[in-house]
PDB file of N, CA and C in Angstrom:
ATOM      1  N   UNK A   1       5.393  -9.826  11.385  1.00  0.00           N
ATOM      2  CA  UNK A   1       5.682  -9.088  10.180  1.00  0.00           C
ATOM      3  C   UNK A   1       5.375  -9.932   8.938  1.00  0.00           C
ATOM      4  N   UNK A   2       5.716 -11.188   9.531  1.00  0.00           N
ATOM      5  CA  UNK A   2       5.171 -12.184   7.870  1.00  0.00           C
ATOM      6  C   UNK A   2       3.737 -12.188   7.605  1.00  0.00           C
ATOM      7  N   UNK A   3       2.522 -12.023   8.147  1.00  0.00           N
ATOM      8  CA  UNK A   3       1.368 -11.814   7.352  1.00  0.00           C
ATOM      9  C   UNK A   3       1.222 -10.549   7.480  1.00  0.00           C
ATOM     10  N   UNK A   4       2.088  -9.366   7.580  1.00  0.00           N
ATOM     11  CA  UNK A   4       1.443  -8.529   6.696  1.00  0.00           C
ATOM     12  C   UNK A   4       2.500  -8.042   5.202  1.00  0.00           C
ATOM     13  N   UNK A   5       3.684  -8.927   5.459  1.00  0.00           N
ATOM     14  CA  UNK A   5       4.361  -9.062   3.885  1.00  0.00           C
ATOM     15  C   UNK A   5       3.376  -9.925   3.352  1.00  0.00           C
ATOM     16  N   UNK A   6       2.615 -10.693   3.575  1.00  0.00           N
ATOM     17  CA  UNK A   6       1.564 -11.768   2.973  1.00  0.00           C
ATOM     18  C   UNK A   6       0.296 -10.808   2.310  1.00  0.00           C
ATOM     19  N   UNK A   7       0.146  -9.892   3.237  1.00  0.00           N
ATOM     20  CA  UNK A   7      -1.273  -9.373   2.732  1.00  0.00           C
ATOM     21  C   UNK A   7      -1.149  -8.541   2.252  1.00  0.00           C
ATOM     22  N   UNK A   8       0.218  -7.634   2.083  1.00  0.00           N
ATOM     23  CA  UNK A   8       0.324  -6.826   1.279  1.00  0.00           C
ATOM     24  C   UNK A   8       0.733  -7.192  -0.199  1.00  0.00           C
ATOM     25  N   UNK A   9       1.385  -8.342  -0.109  1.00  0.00           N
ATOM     26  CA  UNK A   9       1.637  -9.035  -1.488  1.00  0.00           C
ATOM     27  C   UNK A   9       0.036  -9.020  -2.366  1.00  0.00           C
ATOM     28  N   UNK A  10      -0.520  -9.934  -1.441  1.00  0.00           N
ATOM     29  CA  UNK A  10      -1.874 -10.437  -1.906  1.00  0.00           C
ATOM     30  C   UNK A  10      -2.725  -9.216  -2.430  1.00  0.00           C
ATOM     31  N   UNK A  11      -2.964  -8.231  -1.852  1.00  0.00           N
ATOM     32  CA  UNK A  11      -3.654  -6.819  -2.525  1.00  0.00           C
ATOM     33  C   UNK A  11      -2.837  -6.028  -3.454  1.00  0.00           C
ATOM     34  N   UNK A  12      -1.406  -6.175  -3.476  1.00  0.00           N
ATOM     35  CA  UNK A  12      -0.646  -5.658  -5.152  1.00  0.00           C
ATOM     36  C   UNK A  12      -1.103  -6.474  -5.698  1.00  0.00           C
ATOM     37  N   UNK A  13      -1.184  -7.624  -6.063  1.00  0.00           N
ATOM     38  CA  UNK A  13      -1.459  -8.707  -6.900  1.00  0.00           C
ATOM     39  C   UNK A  13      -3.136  -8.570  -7.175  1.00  0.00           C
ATOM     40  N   UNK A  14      -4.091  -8.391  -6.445  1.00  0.00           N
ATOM     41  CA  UNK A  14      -5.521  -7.775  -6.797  1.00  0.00           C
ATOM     42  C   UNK A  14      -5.070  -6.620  -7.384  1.00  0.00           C
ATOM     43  N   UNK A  15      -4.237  -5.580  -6.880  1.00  0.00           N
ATOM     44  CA  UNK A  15      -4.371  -4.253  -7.768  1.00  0.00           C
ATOM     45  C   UNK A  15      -3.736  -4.388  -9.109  1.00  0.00           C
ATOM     46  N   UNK A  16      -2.675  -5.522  -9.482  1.00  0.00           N
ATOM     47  CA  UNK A  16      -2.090  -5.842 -10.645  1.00  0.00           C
ATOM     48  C   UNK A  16      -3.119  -6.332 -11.498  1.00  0.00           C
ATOM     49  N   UNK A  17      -4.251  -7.270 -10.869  1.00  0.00           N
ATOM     50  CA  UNK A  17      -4.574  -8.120 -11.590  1.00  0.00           C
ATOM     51  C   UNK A  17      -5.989  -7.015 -12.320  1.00  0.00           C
ATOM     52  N   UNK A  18      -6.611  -6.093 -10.905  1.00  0.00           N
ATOM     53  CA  UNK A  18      -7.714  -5.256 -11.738  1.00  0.00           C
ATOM     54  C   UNK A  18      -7.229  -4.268 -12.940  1.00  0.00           C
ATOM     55  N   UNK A  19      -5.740  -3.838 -12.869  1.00  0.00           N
ATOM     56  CA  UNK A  19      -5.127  -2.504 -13.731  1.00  0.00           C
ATOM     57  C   UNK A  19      -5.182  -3.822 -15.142  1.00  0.00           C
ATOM     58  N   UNK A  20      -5.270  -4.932 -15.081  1.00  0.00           N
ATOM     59  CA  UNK A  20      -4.784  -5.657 -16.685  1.00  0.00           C
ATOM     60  C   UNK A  20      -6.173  -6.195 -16.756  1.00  0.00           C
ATOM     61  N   UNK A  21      -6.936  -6.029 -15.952  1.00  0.00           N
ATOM     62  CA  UNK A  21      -8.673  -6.082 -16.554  1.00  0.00           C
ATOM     63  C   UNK A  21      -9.181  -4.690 -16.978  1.00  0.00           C
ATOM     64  N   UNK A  22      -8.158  -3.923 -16.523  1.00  0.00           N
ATOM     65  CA  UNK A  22      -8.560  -2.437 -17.172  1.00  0.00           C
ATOM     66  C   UNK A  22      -8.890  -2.297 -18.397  1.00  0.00           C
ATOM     67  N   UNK A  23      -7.167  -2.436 -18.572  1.00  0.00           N
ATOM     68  CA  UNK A  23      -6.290  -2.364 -19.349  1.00  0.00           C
ATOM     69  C   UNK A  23      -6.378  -3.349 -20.682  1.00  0.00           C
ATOM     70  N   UNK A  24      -7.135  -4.467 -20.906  1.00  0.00           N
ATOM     71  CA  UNK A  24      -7.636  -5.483 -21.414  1.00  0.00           C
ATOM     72  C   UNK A  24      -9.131  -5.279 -21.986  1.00  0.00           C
ATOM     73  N   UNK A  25      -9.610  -5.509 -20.797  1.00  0.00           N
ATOM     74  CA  UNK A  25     -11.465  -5.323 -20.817  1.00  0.00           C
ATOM     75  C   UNK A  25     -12.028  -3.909 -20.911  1.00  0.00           C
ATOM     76  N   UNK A  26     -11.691  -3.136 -20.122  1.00  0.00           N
ATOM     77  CA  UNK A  26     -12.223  -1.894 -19.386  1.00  0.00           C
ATOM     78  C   UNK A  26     -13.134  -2.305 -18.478  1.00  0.00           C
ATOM     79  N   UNK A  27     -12.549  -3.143 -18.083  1.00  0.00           N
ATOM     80  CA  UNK A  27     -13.022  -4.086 -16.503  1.00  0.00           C
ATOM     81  C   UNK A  27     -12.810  -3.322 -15.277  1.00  0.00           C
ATOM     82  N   UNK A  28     -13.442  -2.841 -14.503  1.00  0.00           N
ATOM     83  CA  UNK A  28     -12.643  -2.695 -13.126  1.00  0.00           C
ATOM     84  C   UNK A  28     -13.590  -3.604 -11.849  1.00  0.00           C
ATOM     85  N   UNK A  29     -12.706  -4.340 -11.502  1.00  0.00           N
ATOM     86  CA  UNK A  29     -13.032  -5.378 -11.008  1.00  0.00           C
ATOM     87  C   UNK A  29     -13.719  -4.926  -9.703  1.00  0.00           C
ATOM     88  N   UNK A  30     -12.755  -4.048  -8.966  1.00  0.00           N
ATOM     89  CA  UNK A  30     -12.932  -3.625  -7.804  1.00  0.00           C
ATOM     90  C   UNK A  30     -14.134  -2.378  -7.796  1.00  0.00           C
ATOM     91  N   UNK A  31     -14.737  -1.990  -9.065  1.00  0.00           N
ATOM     92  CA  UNK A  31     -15.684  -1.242  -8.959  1.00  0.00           C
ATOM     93  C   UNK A  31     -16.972  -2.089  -8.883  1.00  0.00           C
ATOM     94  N   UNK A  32     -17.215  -2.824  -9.972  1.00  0.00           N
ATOM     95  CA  UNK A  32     -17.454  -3.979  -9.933  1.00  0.00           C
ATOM     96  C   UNK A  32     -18.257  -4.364  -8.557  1.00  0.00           C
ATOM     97  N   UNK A  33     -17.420  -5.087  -7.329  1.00  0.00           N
ATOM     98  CA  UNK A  33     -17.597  -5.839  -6.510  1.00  0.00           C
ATOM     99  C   UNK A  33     -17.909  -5.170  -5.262  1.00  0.00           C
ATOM    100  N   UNK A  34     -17.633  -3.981  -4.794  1.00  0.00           N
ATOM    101  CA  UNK A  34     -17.758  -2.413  -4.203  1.00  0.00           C
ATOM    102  C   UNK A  34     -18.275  -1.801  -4.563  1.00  0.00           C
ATOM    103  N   UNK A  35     -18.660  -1.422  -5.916  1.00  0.00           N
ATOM    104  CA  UNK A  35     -19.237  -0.332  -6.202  1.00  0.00           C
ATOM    105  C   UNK A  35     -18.183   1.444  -6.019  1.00  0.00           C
ATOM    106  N   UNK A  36     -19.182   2.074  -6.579  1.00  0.00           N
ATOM    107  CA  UNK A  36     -18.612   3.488  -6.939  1.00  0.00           C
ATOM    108  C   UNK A  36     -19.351   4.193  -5.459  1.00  0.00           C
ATOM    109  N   UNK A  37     -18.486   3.458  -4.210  1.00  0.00           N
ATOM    110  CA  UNK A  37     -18.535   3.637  -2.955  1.00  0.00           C
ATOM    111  C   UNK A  37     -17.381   4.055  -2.446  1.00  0.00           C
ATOM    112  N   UNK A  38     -16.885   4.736  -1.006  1.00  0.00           N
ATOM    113  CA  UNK A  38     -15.553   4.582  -0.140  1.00  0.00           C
ATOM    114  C   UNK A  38     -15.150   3.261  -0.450  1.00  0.00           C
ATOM    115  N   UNK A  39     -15.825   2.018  -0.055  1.00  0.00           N
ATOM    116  CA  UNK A  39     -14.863   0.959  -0.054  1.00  0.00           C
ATOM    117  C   UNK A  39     -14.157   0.842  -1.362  1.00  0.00           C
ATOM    118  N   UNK A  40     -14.506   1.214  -2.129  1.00  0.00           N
ATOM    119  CA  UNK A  40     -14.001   1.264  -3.462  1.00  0.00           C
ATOM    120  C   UNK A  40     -12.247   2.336  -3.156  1.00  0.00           C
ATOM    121  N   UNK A  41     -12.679   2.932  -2.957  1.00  0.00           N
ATOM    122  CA  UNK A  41     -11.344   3.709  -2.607  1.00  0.00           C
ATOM    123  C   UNK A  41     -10.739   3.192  -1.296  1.00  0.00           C
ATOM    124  N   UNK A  42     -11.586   2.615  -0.441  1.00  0.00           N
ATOM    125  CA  UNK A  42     -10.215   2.452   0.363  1.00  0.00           C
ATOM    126  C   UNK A  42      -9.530   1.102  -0.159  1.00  0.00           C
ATOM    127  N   UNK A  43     -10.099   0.094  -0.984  1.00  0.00           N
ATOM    128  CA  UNK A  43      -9.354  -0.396  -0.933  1.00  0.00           C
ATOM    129  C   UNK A  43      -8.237  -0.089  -1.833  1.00  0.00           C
ATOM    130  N   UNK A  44      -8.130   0.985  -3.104  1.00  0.00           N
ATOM    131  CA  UNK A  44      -7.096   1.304  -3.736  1.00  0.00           C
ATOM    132  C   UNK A  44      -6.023   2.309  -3.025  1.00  0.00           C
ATOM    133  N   UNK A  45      -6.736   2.678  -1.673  1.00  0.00           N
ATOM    134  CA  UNK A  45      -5.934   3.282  -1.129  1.00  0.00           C
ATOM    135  C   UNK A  45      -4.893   2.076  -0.101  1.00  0.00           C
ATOM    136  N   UNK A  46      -5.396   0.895   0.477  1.00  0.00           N
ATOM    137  CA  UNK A  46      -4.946  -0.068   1.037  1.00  0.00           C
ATOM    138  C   UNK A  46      -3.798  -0.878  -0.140  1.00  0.00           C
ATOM    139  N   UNK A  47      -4.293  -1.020  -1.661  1.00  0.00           N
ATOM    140  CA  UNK A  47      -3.223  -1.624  -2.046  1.00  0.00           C
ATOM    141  C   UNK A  47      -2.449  -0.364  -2.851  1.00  0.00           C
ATOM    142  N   UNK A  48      -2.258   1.078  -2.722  1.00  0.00           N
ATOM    143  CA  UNK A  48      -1.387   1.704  -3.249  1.00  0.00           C
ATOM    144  C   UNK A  48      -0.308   1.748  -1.508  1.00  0.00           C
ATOM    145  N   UNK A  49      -0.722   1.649  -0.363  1.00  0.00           N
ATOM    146  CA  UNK A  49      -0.391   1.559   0.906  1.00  0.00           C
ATOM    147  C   UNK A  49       0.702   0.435   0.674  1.00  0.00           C
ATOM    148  N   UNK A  50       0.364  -0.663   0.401  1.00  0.00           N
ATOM    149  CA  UNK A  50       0.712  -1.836   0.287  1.00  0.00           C
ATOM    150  C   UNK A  50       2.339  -2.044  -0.694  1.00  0.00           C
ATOM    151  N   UNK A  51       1.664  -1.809  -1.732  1.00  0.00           N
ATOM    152  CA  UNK A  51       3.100  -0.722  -2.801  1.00  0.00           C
ATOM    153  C   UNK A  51       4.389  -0.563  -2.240  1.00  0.00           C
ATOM    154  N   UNK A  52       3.912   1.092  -1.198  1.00  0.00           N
ATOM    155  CA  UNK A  52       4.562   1.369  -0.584  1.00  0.00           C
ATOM    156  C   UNK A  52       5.662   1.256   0.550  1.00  0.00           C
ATOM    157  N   UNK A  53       4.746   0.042   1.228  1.00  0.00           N
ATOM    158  CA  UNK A  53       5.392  -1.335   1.737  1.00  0.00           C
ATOM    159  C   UNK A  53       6.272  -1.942   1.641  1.00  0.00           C
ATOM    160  N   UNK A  54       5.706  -3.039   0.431  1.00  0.00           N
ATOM    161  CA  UNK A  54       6.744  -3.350  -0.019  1.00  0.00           C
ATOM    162  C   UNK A  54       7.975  -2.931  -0.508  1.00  0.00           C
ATOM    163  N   UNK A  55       7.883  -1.492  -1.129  1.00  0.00           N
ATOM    164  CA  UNK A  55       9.246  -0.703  -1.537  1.00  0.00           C
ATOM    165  C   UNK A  55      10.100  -0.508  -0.348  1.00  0.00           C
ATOM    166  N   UNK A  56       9.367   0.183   0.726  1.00  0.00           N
ATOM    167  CA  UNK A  56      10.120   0.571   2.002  1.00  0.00           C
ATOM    168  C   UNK A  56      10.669  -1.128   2.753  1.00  0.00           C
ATOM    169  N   UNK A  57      10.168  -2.112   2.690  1.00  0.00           N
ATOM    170  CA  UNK A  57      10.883  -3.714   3.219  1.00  0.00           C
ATOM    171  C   UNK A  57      11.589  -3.990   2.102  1.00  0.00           C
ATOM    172  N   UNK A  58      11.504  -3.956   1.119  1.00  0.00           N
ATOM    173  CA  UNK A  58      12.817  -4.313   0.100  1.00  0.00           C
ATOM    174  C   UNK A  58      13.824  -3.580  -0.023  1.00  0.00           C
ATOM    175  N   UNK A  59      14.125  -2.105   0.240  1.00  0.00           N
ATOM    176  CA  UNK A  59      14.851  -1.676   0.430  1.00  0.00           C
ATOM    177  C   UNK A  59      15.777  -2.000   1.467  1.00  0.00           C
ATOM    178  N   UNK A  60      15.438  -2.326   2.438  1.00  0.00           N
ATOM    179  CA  UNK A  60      15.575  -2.583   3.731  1.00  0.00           C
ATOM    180  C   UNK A  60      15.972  -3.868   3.590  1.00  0.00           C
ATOM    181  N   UNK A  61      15.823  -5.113   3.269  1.00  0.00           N
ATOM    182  CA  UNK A  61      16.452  -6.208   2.808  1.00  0.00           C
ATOM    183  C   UNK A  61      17.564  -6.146   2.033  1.00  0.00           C
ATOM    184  N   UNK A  62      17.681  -5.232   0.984  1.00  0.00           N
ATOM    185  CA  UNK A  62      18.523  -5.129   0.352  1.00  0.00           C
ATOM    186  C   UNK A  62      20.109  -4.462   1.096  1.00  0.00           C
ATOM    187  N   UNK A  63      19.403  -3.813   2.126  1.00  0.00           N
ATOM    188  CA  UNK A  63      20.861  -3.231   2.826  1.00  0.00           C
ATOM    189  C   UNK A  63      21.395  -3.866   4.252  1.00  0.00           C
ATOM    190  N   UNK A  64      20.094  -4.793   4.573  1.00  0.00           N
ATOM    191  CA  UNK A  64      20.287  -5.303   5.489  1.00  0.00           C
ATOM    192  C   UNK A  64      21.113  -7.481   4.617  1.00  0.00           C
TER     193      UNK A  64
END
């Protein structure tokens, strides 16, 4: 379970870091490096996944 709290950290933190190159530049990093392809979406679909994750294990820490 610890590398995938690891890798899900690690892809919020890419999706944090492309939304403030947005948000900054009008950068999108991940279009960028993928292109205006699927991989492009899956990976925003992998770190909105990821998100989700983490909400559902912190919750879960918190009551545990």
């Amino acid at each position: 379970m610890k590398k995938i709290d690891t890798i899900a950290t690690l892809l919020i933190l890419l999706g944090g870091i492309n939304w403030g190159l947005i948000g900054f530049f009008n950068f999108d990093l991940l279009e960028s490096v993928f292109g205006d392809s699927w991989l492009d979406r899956a990976m925003y679909l992998l770190i909105g996944l990821s998100a989700v994750f983490k909400i559902v294990n912190w919750k879960n820490r918190q009551n545990g």
